[in-house]
N, C-alpha and C. Protein backbone atom coordinates (compact mmCIF):
# COMPACT_ATOMS: atom_id res chain seq x y z
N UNK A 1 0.84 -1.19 0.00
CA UNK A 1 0.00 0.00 0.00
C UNK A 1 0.88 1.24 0.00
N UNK A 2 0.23 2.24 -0.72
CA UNK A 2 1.51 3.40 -1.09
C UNK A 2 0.74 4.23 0.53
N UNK A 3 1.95 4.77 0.73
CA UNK A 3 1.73 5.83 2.15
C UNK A 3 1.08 7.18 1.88
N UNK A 4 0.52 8.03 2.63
CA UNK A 4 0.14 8.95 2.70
C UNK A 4 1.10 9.99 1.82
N UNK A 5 1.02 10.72 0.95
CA UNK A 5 2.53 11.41 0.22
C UNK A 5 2.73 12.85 1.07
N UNK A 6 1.35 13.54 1.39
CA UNK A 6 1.33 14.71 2.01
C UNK A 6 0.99 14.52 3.70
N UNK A 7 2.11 14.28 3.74
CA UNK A 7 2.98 13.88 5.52
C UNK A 7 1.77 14.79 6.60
N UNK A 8 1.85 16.21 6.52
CA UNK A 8 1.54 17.46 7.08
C UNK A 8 -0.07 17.06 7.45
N UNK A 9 -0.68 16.79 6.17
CA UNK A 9 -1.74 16.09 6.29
C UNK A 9 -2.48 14.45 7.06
N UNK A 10 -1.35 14.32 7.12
CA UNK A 10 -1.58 12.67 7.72
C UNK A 10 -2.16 12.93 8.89
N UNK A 11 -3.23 11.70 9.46
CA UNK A 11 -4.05 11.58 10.58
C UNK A 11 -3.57 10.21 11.07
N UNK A 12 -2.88 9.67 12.38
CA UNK A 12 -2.61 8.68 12.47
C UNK A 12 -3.22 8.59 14.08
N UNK A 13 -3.77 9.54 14.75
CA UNK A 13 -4.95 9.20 15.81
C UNK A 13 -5.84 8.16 15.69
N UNK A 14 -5.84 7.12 16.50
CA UNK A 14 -7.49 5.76 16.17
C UNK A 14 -8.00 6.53 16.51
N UNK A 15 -7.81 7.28 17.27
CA UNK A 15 -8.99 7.53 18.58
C UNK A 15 -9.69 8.63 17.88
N UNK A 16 -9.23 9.37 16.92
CA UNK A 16 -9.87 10.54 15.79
C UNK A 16 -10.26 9.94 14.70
N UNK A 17 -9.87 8.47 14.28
CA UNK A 17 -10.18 8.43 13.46
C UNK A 17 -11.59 7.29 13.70
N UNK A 18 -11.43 6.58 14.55
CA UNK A 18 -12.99 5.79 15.41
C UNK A 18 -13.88 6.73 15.13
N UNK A 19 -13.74 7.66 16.09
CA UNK A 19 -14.54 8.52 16.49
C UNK A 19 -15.25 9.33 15.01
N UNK A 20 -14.40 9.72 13.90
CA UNK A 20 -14.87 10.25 12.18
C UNK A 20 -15.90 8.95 12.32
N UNK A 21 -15.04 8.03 11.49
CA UNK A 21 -15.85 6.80 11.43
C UNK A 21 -17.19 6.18 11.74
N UNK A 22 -17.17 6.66 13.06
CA UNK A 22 -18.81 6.18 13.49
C UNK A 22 -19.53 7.66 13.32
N UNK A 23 -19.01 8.72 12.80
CA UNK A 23 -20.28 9.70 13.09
C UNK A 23 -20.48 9.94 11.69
N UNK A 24 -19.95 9.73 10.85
CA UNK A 24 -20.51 10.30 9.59
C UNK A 24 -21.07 9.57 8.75
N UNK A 25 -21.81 10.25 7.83
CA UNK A 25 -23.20 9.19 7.55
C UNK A 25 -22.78 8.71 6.21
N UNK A 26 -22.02 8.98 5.63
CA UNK A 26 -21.85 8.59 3.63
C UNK A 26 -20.76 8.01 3.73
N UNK A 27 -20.37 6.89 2.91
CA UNK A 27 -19.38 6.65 2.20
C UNK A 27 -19.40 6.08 1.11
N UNK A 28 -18.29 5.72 0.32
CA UNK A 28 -18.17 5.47 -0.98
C UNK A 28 -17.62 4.05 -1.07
N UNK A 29 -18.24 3.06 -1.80
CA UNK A 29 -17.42 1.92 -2.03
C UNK A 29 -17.12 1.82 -3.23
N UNK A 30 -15.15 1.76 -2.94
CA UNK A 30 -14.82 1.74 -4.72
C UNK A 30 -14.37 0.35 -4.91
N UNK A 31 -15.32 -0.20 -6.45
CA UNK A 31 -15.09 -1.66 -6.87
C UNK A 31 -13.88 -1.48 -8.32
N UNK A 32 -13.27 -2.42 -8.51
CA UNK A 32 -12.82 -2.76 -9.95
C UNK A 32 -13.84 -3.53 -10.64
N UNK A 33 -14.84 -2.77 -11.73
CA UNK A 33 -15.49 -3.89 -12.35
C UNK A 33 -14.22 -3.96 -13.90
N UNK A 34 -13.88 -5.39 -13.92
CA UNK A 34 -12.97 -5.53 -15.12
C UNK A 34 -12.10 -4.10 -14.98
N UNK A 35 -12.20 -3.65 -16.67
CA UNK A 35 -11.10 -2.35 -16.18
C UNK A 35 -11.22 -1.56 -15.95
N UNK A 36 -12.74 -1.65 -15.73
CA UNK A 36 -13.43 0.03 -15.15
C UNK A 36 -13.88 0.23 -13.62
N UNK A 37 -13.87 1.11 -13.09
CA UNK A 37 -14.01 1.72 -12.06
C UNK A 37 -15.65 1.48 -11.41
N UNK A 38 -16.18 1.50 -10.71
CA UNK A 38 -17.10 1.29 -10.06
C UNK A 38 -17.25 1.91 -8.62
N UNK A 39 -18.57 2.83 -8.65
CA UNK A 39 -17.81 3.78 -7.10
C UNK A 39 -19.77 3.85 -6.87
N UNK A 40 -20.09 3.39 -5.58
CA UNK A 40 -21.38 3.08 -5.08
C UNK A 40 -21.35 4.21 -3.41
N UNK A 41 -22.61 5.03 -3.37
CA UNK A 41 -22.69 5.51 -2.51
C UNK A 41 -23.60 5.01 -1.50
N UNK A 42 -22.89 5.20 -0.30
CA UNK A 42 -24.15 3.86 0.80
C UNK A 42 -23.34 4.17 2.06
N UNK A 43 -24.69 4.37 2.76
CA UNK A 43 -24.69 4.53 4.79
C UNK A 43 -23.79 2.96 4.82
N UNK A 44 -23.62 3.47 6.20
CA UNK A 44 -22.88 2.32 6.62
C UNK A 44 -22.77 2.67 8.14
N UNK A 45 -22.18 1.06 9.10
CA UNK A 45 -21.65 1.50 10.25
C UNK A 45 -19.93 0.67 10.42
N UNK A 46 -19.19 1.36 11.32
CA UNK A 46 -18.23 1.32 11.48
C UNK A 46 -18.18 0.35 12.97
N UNK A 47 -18.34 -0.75 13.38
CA UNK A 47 -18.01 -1.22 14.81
C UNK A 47 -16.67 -2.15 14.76
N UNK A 48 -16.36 -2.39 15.87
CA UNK A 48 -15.38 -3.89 16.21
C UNK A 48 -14.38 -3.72 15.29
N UNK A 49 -14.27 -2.59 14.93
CA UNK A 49 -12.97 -2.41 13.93
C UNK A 49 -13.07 -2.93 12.28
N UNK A 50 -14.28 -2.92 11.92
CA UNK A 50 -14.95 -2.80 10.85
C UNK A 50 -15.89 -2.06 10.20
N UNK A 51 -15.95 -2.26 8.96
CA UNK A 51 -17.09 -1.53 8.35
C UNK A 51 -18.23 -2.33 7.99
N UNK A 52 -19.27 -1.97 7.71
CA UNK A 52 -20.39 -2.81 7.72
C UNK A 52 -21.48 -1.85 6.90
N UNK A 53 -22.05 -2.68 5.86
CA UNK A 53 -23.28 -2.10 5.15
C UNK A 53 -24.03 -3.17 4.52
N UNK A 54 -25.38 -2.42 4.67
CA UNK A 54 -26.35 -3.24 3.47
C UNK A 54 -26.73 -2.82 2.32
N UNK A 55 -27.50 -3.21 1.24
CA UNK A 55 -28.41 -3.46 0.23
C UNK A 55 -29.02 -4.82 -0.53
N UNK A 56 -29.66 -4.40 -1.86
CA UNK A 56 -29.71 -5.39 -2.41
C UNK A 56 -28.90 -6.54 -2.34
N UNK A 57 -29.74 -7.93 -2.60
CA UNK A 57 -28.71 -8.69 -2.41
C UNK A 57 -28.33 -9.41 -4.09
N UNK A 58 -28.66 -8.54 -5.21
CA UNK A 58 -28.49 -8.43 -6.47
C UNK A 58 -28.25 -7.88 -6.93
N UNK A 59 -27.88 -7.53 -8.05
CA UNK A 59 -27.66 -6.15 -8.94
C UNK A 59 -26.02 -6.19 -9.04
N UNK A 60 -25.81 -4.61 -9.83
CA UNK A 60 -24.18 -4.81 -9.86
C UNK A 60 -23.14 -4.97 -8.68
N UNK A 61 -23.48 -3.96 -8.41
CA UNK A 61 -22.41 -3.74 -7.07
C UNK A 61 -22.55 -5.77 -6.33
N UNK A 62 -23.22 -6.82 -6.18
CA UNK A 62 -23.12 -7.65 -5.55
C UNK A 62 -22.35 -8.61 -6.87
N UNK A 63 -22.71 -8.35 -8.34
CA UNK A 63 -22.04 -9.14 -9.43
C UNK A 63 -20.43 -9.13 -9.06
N UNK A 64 -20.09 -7.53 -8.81
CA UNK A 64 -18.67 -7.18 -9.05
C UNK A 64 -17.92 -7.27 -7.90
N UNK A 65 -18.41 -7.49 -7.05
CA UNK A 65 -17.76 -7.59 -5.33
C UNK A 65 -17.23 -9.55 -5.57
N UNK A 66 -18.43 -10.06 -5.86
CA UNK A 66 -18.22 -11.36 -6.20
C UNK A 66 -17.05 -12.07 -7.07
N UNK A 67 -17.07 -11.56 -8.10
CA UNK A 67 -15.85 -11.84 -9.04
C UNK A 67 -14.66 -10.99 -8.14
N UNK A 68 -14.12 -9.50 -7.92
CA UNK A 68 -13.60 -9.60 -7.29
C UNK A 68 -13.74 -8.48 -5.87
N UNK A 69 -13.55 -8.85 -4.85
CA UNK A 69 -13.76 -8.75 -3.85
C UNK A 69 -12.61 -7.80 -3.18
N UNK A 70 -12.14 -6.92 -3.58
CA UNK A 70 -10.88 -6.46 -3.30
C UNK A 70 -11.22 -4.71 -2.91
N UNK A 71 -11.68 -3.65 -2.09
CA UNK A 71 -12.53 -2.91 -2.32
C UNK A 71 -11.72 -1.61 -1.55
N UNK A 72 -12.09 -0.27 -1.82
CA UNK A 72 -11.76 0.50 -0.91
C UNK A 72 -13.01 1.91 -0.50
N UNK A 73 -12.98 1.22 0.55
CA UNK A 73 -14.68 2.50 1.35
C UNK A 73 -13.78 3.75 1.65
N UNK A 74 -14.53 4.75 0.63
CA UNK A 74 -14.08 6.11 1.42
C UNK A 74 -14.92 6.54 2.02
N UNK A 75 -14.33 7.33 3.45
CA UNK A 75 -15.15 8.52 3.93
C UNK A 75 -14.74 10.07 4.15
N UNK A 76 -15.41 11.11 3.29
CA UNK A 76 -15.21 11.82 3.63
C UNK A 76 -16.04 13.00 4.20
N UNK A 77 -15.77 14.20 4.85
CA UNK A 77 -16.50 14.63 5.33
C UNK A 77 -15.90 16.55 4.87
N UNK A 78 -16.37 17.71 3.96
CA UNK A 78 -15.72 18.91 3.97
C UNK A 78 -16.75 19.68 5.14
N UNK A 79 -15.56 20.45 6.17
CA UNK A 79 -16.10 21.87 6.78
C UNK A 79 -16.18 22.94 6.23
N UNK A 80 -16.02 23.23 5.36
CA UNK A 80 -15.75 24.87 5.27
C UNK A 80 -14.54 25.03 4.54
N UNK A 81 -14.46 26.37 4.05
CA UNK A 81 -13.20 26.80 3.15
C UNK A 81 -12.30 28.11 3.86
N UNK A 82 -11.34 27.42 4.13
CA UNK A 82 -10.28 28.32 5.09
C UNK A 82 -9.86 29.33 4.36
N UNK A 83 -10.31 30.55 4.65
CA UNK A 83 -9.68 32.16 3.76
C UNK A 83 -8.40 32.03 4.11
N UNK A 84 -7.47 32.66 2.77
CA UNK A 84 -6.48 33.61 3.28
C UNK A 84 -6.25 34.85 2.35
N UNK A 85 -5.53 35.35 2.43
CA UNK A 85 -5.43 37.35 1.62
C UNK A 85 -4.93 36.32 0.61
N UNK A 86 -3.83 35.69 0.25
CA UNK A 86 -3.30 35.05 -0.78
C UNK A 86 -3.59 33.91 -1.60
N UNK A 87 -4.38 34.81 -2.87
CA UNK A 87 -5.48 33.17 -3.34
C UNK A 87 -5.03 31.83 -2.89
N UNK A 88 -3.68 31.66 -3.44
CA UNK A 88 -3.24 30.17 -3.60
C UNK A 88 -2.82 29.74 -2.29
N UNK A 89 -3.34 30.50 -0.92
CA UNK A 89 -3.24 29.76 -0.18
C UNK A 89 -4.52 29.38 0.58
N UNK A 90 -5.49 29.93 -0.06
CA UNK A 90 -7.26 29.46 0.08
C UNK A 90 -6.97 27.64 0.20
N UNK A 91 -7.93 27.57 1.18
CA UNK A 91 -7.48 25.79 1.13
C UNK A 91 -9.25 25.75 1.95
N UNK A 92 -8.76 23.78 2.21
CA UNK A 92 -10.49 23.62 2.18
C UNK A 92 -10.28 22.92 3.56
N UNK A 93 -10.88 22.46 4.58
CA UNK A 93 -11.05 22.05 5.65
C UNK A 93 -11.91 20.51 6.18
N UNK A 94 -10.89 19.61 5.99
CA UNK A 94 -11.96 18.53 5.90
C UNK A 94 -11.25 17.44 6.52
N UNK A 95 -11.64 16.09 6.78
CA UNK A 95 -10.96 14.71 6.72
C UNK A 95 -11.83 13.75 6.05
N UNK A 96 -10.86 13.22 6.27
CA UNK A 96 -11.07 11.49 5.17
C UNK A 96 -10.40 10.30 5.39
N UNK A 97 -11.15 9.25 5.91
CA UNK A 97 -10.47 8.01 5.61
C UNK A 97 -10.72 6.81 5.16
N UNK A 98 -10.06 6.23 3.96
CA UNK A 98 -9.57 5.43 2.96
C UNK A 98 -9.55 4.31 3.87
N UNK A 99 -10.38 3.12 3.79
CA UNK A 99 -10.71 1.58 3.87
C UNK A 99 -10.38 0.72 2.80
N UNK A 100 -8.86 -0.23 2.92
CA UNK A 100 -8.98 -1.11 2.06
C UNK A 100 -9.13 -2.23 2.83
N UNK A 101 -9.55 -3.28 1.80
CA UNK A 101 -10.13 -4.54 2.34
C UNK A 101 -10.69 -5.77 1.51
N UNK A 102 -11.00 -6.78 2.34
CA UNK A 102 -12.30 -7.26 1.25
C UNK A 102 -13.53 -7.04 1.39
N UNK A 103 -14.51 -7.08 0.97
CA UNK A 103 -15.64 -7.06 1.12
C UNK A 103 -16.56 -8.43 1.24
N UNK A 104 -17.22 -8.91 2.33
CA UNK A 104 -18.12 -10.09 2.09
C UNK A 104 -19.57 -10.14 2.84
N UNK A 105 -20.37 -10.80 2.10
CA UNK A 105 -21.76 -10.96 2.54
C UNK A 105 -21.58 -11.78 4.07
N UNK A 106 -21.96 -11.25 4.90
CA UNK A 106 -22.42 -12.10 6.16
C UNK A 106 -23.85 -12.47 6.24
N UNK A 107 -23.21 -14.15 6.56
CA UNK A 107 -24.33 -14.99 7.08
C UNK A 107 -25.29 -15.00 7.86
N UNK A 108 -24.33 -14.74 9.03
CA UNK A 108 -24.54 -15.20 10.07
C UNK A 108 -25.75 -14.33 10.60
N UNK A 109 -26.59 -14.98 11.27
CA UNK A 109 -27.62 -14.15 11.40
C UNK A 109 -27.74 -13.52 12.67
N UNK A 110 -27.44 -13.73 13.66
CA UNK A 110 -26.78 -12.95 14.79
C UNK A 110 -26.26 -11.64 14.55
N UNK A 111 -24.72 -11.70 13.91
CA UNK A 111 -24.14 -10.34 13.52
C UNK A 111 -24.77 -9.64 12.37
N UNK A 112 -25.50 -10.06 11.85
CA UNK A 112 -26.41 -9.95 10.69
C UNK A 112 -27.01 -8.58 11.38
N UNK A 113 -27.97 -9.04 12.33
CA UNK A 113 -29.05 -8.56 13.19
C UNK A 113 -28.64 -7.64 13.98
N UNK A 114 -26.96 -7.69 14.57
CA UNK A 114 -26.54 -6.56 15.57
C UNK A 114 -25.82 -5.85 13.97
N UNK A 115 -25.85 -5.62 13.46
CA UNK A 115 -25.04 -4.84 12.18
C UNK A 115 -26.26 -3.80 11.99
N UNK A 116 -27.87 -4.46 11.67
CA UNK A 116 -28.74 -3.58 11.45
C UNK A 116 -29.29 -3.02 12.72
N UNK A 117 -29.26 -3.21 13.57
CA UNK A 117 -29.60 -2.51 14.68
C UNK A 117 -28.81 -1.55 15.11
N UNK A 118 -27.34 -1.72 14.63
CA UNK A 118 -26.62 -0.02 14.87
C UNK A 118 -26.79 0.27 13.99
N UNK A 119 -27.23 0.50 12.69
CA UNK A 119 -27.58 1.00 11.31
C UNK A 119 -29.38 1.94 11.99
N UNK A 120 -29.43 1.28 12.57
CA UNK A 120 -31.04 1.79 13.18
C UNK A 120 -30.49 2.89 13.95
N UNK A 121 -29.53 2.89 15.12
CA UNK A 121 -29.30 3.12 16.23
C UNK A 121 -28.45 4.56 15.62
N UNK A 122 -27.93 4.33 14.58
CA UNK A 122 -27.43 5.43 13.52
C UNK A 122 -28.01 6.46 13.09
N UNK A 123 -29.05 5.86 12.33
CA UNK A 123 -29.77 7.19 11.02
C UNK A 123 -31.16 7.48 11.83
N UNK A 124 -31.39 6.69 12.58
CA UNK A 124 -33.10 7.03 13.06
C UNK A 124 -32.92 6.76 14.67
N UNK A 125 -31.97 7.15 15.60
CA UNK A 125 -32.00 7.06 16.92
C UNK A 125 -32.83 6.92 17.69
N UNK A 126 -34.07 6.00 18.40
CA UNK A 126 -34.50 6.02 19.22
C UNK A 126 -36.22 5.77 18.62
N UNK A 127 -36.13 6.16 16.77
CA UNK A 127 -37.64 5.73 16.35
C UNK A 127 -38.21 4.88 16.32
N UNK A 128 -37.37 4.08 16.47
CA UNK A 128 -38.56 2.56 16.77
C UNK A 128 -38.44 2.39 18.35
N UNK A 129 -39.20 1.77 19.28
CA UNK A 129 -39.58 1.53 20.22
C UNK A 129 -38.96 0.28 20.69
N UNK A 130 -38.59 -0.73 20.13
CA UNK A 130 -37.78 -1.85 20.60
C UNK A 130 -36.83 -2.76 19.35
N UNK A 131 -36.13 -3.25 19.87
CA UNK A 131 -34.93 -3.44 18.86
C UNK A 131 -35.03 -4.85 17.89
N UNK A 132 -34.25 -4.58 16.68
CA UNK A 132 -34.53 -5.94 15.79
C UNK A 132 -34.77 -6.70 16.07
N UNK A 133 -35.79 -7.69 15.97
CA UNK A 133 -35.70 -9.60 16.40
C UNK A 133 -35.01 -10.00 15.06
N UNK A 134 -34.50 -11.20 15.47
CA UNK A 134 -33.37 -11.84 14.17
C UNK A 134 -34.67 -12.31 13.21
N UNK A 135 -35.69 -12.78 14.05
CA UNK A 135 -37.29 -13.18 12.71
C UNK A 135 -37.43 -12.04 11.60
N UNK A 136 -37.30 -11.09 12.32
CA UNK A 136 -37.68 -9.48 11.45
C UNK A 136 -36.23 -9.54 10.54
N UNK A 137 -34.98 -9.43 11.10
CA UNK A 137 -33.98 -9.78 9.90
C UNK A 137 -33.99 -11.03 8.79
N UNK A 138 -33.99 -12.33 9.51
CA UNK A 138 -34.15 -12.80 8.73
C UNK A 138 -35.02 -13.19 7.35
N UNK A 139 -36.35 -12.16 7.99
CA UNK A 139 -37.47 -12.15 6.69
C UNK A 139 -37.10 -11.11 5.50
N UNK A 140 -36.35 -9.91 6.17
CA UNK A 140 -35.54 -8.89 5.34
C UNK A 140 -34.67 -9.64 4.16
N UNK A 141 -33.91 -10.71 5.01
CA UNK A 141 -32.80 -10.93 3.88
C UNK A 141 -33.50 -12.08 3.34
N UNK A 142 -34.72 -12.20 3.42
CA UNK A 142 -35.42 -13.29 2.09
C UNK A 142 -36.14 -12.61 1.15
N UNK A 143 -36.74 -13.02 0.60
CA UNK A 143 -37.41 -12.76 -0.72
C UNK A 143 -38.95 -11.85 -0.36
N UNK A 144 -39.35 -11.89 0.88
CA UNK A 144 -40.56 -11.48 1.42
C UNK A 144 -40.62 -9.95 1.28
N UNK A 145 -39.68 -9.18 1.34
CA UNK A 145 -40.09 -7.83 0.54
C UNK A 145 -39.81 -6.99 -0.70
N UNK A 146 -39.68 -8.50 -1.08
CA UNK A 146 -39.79 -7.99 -2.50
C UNK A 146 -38.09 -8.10 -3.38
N UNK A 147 -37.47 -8.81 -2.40
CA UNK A 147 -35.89 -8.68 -2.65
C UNK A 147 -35.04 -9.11 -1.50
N UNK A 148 -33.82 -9.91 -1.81
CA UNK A 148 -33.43 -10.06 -0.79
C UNK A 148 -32.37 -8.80 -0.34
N UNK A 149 -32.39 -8.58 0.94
CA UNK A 149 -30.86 -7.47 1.79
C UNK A 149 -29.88 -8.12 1.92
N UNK A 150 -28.75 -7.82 1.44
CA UNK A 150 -27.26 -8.65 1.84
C UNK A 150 -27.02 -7.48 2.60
N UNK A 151 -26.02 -8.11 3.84
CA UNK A 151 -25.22 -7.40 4.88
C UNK A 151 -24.00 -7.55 4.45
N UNK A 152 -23.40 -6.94 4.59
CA UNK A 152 -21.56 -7.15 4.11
C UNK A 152 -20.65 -6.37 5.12
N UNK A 153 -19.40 -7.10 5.41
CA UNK A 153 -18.35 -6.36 5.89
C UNK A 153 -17.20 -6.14 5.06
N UNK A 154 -16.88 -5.40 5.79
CA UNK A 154 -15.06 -5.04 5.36
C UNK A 154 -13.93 -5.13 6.78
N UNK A 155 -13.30 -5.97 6.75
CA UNK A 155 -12.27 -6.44 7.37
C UNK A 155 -11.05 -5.36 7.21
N UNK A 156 -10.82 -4.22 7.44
CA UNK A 156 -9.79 -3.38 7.05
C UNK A 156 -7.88 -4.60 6.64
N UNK A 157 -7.55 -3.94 5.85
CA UNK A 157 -6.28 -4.89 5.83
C UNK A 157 -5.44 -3.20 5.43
N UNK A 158 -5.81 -2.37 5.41
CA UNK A 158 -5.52 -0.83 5.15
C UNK A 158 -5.84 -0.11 5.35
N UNK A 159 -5.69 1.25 6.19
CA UNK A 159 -6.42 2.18 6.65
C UNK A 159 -5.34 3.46 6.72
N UNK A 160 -5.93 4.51 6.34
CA UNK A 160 -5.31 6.19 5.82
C UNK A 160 -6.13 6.77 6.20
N UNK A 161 -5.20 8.15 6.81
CA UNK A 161 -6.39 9.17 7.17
C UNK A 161 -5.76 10.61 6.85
N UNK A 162 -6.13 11.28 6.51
CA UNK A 162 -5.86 12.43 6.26
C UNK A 162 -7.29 13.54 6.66
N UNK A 163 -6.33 14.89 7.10
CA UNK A 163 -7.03 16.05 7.85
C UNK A 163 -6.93 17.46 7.63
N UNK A 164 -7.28 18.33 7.40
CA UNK A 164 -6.92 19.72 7.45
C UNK A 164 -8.27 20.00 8.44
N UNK A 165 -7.86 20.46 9.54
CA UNK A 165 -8.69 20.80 10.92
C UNK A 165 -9.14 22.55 10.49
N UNK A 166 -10.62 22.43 11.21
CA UNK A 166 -10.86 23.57 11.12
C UNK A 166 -9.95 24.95 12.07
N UNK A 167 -10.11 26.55 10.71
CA UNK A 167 -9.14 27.04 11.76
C UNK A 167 -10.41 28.16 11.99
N UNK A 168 -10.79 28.06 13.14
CA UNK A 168 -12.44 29.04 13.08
C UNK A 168 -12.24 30.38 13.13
N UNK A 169 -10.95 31.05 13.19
CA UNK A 169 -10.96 32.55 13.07
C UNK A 169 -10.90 32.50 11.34
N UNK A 170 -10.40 31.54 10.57
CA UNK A 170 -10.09 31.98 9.20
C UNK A 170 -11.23 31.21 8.56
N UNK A 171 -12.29 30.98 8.89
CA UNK A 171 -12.96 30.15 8.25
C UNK A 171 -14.24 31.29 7.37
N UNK A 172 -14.10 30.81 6.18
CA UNK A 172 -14.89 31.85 5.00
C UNK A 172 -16.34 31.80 5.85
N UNK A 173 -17.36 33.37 5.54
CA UNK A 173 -18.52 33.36 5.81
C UNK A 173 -18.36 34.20 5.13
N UNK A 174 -19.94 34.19 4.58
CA UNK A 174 -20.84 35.21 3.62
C UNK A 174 -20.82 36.26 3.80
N UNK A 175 -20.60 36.81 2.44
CA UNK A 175 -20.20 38.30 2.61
C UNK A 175 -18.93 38.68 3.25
N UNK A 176 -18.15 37.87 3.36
CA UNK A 176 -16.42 38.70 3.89
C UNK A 176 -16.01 38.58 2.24
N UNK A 177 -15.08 39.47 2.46
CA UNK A 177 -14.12 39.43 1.30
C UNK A 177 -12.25 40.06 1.78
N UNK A 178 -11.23 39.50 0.76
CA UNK A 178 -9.84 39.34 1.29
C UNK A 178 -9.48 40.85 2.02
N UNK A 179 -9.94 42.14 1.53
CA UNK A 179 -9.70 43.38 2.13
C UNK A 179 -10.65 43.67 3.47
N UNK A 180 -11.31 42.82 4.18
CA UNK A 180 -11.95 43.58 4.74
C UNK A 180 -12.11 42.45 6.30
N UNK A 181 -12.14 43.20 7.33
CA UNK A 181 -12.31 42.84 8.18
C UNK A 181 -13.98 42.16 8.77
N UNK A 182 -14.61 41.40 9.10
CA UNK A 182 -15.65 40.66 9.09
C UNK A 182 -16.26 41.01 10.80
């Protein structure tokens, strides 16, 4: 795996980078289909030192994971665009971190079931009233609504992080401009 090239930038905190990880809601899974590129956008959760998502349990993205299985989840997240008087040193304020791995459908219906229940516990905190039964998963990942749900992990075998931290006195707002005090 090639290293981070812009050093300055590097994030090598777990504990910052856990913490990204479980709070942000998008990422990107990039596939090789043959010689073309393949890049799928999809929630996900981050536990036990993995990544974890669902969908369909058909279509492309499950054709091309299959043949090959080799994948990298990005996450990123932009704050804001850091002013300075000197265009070219205008810069942008964000992190990101780069998941390589494999990707595979889990079985098991246990972790199956705790995978979607922090996926619940995630995007809709507290709206349902009591938590998955594995009956209610397991009817999900059959044919009964209409399609089956595959669960999948990613086993990290690579992990990068890169940062430019917010700097909140220089951070652009509406209506400033480079001559003028805000």
């Amino acid at each position: 795996m090639n290293p981070v090239r812009y050093k300055v930038r590097e994030c090598t905190d777990e504990v910052r980078i856990e913490q990204f990880l479980r709070q942000a809601r998008i990422g990107f899974l990039g596939l090789a289909d043959g010689n073309l590129p393949y890049v799928v956008p999809l929630n996900y959760v981050w536990m036990d030192g993995k990544l974890y998502f669902h969908g369909a349990g058909d279509g492309r993205r499950n054709q091309v994971m299959s043949a090959n299985s080799e994948v990298c989840f990005t996450v990123c997240e932009e704050y804001g665009t850091i002013t300075n008087p000197v265009p070219a040193k205008t810069d942008t304020a964000y992190m990101s971190v780069m998941i390589f791995g494999q990707a595979e459908p889990i079985t098991d219906l246990d972790e199956a079931t705790r995978v979607l229940q922090e996926m619940m516990n995630k995007y809709v905190p507290g709206y349902h009233n009591r938590p998955l039964s594995k009956q209610h998963v397991d009817k999900y990942r059959s044919a009964v609504y209409g399609g089956p749900v595959q669960v999948c992990r990613i086993t990290p075998q690579h992990v990068t992080a890169k940062e430019n931290p917010i700097e909140a006195e220089n951070m652009y707002r509406a209506g400033a401009n480079a001559g003028q005090e805000v």
